[in-house]
N, C-alpha and C. Protein backbone atom coordinates (compact mmCIF):
# COMPACT_ATOMS: atom_id res chain seq x y z
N UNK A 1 11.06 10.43 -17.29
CA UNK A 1 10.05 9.68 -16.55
C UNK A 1 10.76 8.95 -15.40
N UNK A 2 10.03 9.08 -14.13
CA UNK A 2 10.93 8.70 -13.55
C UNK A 2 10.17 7.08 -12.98
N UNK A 3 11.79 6.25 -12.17
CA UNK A 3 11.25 4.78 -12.32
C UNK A 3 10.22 4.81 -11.11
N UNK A 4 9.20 3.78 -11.70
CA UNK A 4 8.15 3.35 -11.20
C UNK A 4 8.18 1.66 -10.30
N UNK A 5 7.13 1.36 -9.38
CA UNK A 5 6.93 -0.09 -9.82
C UNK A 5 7.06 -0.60 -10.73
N UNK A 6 7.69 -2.10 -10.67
CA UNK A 6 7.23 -2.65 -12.09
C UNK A 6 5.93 -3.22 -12.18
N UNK A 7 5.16 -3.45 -11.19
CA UNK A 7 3.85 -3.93 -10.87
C UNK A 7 2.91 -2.76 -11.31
N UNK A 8 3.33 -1.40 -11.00
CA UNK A 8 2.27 -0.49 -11.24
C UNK A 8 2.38 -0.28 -12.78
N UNK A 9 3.68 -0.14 -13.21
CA UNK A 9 3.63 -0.39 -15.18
C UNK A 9 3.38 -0.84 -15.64
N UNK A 10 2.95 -2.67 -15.21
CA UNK A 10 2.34 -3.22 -15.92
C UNK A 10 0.89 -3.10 -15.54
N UNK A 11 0.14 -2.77 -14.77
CA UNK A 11 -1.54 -2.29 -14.18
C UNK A 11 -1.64 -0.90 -15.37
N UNK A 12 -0.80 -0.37 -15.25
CA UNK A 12 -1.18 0.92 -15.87
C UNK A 12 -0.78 0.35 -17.08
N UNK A 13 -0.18 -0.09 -17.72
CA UNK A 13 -0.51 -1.01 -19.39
C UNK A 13 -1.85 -1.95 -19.47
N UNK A 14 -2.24 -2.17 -18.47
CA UNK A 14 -3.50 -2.97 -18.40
C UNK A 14 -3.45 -4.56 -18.61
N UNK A 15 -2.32 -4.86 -17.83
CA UNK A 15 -2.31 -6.24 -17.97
C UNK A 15 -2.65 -6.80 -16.46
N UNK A 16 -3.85 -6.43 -15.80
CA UNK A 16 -4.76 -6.71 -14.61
C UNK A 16 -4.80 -5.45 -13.59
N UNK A 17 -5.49 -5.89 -12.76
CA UNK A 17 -4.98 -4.71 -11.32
C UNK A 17 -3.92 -5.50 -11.02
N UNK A 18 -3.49 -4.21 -9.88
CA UNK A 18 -2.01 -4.54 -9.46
C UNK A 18 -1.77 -5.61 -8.62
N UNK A 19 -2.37 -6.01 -8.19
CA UNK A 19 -2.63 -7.25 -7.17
C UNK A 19 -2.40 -8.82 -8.06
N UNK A 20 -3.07 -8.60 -9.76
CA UNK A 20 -2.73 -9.60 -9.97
C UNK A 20 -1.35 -9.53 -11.16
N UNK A 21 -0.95 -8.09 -10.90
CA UNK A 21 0.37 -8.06 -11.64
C UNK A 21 1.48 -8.34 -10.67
N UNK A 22 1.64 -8.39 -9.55
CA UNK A 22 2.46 -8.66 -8.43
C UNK A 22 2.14 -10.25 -8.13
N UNK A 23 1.35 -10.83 -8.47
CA UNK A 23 0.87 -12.47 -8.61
C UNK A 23 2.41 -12.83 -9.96
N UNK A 24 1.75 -12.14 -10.83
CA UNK A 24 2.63 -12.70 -11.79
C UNK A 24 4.35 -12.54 -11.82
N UNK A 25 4.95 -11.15 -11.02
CA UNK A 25 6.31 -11.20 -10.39
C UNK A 25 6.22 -12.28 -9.60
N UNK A 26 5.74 -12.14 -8.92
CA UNK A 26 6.23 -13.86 -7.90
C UNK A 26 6.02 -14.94 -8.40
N UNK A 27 5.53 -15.44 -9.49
CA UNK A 27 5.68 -16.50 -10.42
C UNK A 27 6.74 -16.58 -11.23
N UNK A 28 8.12 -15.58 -11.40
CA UNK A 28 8.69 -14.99 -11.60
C UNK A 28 8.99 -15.23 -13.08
N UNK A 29 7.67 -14.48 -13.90
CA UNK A 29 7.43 -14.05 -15.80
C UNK A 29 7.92 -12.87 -15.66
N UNK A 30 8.16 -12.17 -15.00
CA UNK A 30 8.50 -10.57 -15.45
C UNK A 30 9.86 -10.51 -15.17
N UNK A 31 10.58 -9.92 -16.73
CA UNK A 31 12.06 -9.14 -16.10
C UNK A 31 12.26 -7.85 -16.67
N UNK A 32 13.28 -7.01 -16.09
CA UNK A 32 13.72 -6.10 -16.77
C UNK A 32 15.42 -6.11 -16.97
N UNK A 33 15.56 -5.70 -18.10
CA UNK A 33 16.79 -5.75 -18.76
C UNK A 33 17.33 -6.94 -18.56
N UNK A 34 16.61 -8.17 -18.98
CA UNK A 34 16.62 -9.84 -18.83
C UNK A 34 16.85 -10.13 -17.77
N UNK A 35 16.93 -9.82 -16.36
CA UNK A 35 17.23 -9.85 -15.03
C UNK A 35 15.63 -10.07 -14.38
N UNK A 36 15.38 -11.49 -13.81
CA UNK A 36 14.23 -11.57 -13.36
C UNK A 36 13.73 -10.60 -12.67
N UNK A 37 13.20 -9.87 -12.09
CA UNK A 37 12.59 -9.15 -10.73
C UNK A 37 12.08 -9.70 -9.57
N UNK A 38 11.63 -9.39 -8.59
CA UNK A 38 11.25 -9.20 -7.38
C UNK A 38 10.18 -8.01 -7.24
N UNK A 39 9.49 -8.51 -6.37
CA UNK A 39 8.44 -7.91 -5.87
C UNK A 39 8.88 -6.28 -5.44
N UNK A 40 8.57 -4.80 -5.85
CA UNK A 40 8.86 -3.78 -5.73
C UNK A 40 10.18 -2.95 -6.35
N UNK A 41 10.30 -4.14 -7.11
CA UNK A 41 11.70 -3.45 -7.83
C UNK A 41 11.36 -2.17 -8.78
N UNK A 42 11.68 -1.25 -9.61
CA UNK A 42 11.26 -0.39 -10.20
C UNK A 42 12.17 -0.22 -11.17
N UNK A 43 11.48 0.02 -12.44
CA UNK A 43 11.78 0.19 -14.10
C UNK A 43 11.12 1.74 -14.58
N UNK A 44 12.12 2.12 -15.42
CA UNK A 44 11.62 3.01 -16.23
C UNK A 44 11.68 2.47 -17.39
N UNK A 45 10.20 2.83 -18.36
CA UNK A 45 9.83 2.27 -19.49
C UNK A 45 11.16 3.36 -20.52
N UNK A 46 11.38 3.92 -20.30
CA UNK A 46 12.11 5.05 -21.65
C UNK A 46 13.16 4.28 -21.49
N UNK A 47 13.97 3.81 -20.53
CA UNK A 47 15.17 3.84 -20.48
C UNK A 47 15.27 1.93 -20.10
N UNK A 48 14.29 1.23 -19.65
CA UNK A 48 14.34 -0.43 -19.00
C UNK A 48 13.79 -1.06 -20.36
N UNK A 49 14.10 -2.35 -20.48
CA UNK A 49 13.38 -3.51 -21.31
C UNK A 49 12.30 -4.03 -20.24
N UNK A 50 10.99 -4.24 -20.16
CA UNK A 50 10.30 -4.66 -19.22
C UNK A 50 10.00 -5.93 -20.21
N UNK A 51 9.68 -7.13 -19.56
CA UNK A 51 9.18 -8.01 -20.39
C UNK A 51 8.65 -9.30 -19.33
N UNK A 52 7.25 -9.28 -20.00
CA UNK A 52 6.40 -10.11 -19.14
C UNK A 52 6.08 -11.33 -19.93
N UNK A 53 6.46 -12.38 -19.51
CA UNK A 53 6.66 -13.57 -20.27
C UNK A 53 7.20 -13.65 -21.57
N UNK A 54 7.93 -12.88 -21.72
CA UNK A 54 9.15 -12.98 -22.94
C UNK A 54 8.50 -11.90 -23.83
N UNK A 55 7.14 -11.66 -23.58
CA UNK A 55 6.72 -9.75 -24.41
C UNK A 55 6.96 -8.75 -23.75
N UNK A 56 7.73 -8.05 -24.83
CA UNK A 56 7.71 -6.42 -24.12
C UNK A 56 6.09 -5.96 -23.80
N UNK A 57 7.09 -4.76 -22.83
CA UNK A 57 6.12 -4.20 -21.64
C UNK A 57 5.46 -2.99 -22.77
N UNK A 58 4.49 -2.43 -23.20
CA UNK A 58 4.63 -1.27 -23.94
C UNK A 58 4.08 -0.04 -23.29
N UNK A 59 4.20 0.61 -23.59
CA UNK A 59 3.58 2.27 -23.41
C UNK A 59 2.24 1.72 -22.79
N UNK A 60 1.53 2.63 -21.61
CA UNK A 60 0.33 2.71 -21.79
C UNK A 60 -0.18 3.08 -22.91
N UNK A 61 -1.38 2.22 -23.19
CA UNK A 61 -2.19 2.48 -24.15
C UNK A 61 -3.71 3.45 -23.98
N UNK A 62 -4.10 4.13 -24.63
CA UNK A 62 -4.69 5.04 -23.65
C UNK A 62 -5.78 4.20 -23.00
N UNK A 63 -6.30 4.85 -22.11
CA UNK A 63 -7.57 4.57 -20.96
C UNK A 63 -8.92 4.25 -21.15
N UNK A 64 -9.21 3.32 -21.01
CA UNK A 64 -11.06 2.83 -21.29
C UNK A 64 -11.19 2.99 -20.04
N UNK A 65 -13.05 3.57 -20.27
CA UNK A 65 -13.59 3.40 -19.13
C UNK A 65 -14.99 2.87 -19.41
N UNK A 66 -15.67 1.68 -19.32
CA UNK A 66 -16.75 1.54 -19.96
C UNK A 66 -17.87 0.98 -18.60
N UNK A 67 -18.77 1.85 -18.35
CA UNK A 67 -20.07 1.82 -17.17
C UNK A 67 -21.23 0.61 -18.04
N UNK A 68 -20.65 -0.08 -17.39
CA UNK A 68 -22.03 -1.74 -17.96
C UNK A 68 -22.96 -1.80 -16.80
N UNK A 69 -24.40 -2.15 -17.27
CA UNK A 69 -25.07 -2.60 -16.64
C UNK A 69 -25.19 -4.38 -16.72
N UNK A 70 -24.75 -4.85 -16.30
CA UNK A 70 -24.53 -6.79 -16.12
C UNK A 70 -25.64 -6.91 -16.04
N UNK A 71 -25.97 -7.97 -17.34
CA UNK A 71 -27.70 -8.74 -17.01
C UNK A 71 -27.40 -9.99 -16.01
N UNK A 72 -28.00 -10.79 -15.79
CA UNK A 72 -28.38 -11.71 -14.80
C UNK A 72 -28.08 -13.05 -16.32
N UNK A 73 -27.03 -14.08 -15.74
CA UNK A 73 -26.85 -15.02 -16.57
C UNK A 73 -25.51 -14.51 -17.35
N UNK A 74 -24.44 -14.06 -16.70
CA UNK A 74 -23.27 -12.77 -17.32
C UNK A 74 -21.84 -13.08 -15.97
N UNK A 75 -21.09 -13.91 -16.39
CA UNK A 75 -19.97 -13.47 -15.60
C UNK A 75 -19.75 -12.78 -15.08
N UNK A 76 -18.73 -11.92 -14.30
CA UNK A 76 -18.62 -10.68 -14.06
C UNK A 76 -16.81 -10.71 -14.01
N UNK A 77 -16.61 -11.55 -15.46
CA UNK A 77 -15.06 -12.15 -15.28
C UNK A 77 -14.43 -11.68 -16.66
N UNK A 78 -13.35 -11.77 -16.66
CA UNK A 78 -12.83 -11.75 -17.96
C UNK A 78 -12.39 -13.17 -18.70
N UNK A 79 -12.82 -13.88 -18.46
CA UNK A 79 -12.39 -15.40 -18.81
C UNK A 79 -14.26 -16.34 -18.49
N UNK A 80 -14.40 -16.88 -19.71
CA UNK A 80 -15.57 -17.64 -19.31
C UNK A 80 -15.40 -18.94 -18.63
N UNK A 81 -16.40 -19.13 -17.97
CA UNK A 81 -16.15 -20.69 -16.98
C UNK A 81 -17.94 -21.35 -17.13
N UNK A 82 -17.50 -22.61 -17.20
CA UNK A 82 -19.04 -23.03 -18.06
C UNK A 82 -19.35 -22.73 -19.38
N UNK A 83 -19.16 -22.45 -19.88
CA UNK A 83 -19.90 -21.56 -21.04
C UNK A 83 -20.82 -20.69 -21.41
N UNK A 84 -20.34 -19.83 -20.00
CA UNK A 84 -21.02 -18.18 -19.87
C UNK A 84 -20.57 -17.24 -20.19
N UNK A 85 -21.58 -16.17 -20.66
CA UNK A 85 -21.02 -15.44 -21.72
C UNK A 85 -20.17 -14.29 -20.24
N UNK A 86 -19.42 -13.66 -21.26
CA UNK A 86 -18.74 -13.15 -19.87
C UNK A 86 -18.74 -11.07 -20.10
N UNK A 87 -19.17 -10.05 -19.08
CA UNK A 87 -18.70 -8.87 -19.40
C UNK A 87 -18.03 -8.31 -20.42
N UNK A 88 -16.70 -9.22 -20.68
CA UNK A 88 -15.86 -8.71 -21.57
C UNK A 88 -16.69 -8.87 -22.91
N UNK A 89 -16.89 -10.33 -23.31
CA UNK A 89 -17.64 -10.29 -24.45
C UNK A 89 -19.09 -9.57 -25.10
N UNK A 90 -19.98 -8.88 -23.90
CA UNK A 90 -20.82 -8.08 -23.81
C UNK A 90 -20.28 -6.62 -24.99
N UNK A 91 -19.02 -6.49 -24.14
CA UNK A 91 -18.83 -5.10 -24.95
C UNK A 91 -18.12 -5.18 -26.56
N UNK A 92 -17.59 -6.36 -26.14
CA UNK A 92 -16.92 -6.66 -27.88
C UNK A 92 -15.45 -5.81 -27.99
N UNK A 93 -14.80 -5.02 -27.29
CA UNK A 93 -13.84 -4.40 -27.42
C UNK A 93 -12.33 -4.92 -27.58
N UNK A 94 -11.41 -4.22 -28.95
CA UNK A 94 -10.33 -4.70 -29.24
C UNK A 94 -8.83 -4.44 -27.73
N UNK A 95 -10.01 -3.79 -27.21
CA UNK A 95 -8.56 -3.46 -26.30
C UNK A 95 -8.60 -4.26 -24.59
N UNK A 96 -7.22 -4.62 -24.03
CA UNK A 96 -7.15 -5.63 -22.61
C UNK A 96 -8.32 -4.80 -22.00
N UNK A 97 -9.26 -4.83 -21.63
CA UNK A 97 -10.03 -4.90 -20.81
C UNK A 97 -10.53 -5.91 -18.96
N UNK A 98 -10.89 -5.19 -18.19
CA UNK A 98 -11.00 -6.31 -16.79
C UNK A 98 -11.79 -5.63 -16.10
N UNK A 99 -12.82 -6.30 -15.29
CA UNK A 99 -13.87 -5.86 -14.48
C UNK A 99 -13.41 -4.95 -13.35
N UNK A 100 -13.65 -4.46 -12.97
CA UNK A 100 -14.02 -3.94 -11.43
C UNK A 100 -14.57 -4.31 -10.30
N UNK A 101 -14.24 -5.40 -9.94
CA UNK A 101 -14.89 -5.66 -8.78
C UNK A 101 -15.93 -6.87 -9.47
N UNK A 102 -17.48 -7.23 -8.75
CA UNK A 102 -17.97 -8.68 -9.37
C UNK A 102 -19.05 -8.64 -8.65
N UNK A 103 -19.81 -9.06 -9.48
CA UNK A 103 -21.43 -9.52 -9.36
C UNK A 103 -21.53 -10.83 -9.46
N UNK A 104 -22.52 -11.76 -8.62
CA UNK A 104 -22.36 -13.00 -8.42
C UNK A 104 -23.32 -13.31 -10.02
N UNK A 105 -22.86 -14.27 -10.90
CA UNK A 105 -23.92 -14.81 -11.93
C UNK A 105 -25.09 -14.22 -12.29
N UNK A 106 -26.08 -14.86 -11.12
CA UNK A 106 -27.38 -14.09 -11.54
C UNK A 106 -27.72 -12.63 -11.12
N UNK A 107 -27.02 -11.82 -10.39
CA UNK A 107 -26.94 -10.81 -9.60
C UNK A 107 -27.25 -9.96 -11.28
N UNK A 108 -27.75 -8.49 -11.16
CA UNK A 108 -27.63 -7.35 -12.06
C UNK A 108 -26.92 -6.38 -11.52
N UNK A 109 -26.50 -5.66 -12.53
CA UNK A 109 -26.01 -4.30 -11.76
C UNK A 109 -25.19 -3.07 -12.61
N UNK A 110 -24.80 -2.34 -12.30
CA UNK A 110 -23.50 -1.83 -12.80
C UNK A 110 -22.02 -2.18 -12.57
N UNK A 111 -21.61 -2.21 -13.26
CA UNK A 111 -20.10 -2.64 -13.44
C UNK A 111 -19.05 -1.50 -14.22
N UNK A 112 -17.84 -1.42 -13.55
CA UNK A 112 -17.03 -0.63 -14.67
C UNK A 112 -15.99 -1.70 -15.18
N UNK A 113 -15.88 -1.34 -16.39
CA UNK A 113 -14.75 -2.09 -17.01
C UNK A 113 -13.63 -1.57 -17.85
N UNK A 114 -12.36 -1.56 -17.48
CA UNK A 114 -11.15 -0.52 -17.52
C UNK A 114 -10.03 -1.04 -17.90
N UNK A 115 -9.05 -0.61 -18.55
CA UNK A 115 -7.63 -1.46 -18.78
C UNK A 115 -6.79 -0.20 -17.94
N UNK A 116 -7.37 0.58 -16.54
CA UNK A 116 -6.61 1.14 -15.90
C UNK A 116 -6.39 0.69 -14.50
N UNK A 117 -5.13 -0.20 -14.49
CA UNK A 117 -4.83 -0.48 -13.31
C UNK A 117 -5.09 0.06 -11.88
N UNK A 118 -4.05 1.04 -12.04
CA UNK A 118 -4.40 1.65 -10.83
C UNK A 118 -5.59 2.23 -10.33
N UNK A 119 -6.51 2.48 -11.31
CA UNK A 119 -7.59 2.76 -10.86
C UNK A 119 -8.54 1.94 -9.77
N UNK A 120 -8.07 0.71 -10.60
CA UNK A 120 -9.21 -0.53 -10.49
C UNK A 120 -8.53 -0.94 -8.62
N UNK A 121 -7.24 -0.94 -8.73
CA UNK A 121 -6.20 -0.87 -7.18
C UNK A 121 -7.01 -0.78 -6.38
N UNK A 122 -7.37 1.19 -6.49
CA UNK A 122 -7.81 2.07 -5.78
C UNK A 122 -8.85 1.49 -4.67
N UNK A 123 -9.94 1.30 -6.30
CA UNK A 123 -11.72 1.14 -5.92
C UNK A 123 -11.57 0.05 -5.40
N UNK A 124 -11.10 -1.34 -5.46
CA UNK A 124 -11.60 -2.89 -5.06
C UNK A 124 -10.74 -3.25 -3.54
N UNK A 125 -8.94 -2.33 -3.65
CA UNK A 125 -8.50 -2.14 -2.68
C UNK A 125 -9.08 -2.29 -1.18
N UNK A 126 -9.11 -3.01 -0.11
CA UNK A 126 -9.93 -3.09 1.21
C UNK A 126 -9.11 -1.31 1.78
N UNK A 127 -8.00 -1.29 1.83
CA UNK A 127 -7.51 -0.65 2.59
C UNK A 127 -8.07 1.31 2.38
N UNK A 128 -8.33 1.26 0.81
CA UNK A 128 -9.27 2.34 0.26
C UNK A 128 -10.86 2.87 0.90
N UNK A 129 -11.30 1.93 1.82
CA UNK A 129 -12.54 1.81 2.27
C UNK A 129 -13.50 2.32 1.54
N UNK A 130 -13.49 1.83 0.09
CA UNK A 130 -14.62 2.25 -0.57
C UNK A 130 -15.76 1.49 -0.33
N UNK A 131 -17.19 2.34 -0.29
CA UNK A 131 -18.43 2.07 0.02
C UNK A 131 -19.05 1.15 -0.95
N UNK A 132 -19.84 0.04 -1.22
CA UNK A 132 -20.42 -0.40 -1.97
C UNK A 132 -22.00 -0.70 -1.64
N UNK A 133 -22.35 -0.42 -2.66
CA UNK A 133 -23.85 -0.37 -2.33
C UNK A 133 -25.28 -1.66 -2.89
N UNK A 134 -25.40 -2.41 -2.32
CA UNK A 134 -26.23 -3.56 -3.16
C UNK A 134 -27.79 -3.32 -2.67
N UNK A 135 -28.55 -3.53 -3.52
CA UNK A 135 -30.07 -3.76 -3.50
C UNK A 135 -30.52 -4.80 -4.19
N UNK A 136 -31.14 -5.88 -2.51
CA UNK A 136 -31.20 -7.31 -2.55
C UNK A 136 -32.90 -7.57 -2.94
N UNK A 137 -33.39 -8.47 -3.81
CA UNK A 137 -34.75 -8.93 -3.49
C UNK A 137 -34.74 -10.64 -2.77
N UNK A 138 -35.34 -10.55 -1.83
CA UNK A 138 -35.34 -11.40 -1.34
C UNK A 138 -36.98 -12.30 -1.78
N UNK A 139 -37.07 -13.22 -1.34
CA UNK A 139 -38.20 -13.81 -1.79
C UNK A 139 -39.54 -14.28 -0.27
N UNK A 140 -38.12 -13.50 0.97
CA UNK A 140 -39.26 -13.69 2.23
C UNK A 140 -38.85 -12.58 3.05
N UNK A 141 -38.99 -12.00 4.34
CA UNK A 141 -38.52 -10.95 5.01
C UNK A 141 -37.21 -11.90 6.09
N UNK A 142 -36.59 -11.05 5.73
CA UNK A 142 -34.99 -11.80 6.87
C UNK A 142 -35.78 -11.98 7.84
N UNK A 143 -35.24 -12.38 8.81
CA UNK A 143 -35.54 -12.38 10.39
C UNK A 143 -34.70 -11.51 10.80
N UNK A 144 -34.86 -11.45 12.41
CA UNK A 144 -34.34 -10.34 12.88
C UNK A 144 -33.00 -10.80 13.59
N UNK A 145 -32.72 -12.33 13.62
CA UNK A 145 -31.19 -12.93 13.36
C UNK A 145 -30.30 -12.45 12.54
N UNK A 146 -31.30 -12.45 10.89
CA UNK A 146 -30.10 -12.59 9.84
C UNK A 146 -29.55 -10.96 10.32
N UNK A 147 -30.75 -10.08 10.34
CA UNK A 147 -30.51 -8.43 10.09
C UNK A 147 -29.61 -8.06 11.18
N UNK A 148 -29.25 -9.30 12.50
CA UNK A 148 -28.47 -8.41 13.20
C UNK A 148 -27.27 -9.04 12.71
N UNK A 149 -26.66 -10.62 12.10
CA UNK A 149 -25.38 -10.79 11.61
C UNK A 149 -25.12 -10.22 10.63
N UNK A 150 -26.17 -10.00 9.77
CA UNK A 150 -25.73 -8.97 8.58
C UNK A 150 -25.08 -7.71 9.02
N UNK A 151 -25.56 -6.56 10.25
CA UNK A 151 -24.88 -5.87 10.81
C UNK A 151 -24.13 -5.54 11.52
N UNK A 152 -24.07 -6.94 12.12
CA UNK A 152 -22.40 -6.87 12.81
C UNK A 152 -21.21 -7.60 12.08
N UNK A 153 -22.11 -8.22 10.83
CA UNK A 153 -20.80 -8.89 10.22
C UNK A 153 -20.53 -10.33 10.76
N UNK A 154 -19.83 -11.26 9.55
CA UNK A 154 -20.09 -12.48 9.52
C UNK A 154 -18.97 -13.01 8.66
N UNK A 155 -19.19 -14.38 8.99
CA UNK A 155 -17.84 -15.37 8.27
C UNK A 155 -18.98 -16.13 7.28
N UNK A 156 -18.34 -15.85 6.04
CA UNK A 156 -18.95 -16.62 4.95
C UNK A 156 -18.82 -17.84 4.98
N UNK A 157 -19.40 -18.68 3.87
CA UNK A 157 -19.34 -20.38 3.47
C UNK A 157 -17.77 -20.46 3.29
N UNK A 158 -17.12 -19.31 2.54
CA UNK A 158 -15.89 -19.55 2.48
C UNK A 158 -14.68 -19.39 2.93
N UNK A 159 -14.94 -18.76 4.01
CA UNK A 159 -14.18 -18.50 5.21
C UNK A 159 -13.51 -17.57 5.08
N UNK A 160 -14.61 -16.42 4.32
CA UNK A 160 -13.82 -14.87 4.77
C UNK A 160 -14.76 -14.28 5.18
N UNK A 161 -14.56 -13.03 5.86
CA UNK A 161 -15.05 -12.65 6.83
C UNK A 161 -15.95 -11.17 6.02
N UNK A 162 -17.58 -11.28 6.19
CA UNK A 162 -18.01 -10.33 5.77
C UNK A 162 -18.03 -9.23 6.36
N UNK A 163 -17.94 -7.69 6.20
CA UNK A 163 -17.60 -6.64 7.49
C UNK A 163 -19.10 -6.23 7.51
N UNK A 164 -19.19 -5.90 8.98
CA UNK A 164 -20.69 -4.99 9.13
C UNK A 164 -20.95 -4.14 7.87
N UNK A 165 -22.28 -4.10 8.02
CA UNK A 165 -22.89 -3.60 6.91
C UNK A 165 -23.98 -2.46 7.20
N UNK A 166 -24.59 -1.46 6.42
CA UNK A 166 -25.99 -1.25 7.27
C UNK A 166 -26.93 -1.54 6.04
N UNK A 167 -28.45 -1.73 6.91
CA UNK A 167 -29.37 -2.66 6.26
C UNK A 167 -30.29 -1.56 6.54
N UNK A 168 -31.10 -1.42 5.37
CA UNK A 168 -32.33 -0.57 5.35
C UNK A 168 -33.42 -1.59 4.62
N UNK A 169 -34.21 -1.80 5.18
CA UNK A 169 -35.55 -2.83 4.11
C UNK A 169 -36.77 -1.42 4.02
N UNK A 170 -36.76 -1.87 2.63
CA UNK A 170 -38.25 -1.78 1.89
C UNK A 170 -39.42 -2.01 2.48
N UNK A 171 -40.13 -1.38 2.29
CA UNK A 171 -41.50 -2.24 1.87
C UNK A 171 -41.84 -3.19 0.99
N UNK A 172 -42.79 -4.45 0.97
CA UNK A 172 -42.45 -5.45 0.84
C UNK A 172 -43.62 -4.91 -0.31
N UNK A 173 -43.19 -5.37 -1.99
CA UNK A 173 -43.82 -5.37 -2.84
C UNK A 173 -44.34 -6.45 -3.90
N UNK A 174 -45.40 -7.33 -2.89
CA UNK A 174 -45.96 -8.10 -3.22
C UNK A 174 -44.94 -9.55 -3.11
């Protein structure tokens, strides 16, 4: 086997996407062969000790893939905040599990939920330009303000930047 990231070995063991396994090298919990690491260093599991906060790194374990539909009143987290019930606990499963991406609270939808890193990389990745698709009910018709910042794109409450979008409306049902 030949050496890998150590960031992508631990995503592909399912201890987060890779984004937040490279969080945790630079906090610097991960070593191999007791030698802290750095960001892009590379381990082979057959032949390295990987160890992420003093536990070994193990084998991938095999691959979940579980397609949820998120009710409304449902995290879309792996950790509850408030005392909401969260995705993970929906499915009840013995194995690391982590969302895909996120639905706001009351939002519904589909969700995947995976202990495969790189997968999860891939899809949530900006640089992947994957498409996402939402269907909004609103409770009045936008104006024709919102529908043009919505399509050219906009700076959120939180100061990131939403990218153009395209907007198709319904007919308005009641």
């Amino acid at each position: 086997m030949p050496a890998d990231k150590v960031q992508k070995l631990m995503a592909q063991a399912g201890l987060g996407s890779r984004r937040a396994c490279e969080q945790t090298i630079r906090q610097g919990r991960v070593s191999v062969n007791g030698q802290v690491v750095r960001l892009g260093e590379r381990a082979d599991l057959q032949t390295d000790e990987v160890r992420v906060d003093g536990v070994p790194l193990r084998s991938s374990e095999p691959l979940t893939y579980i397609a949820l539909h998120k009710p409304p009143g449902v995290l879309s987290s792996s950790q509850s905040q408030g005392g909401h019930p969260t995705v993970i606990e929906l499915v009840g499963s013995e194995r690391r599990l982590y969302p895909v991406g996120r639905l706001d609270l009351e939002s519904e939808g589909l969700m995947l939920l995976t202990n495969d890193g790189e997968l999860a990389y891939r899809l949530t990745h900006p640089r992947f330009e994957h498409e996402k698709e939402y269907r909004v009910r609103l409770d009045r018709r936008p104006t024709p303000d919102e529908l043009r910042r919505w399509r050219e794109g906009m700076a959120l409450a939180d100061g990131h930047l939403a990218l153009p979008c395209r907007v198709d409306l319904e007919p308005p049902k009641g």
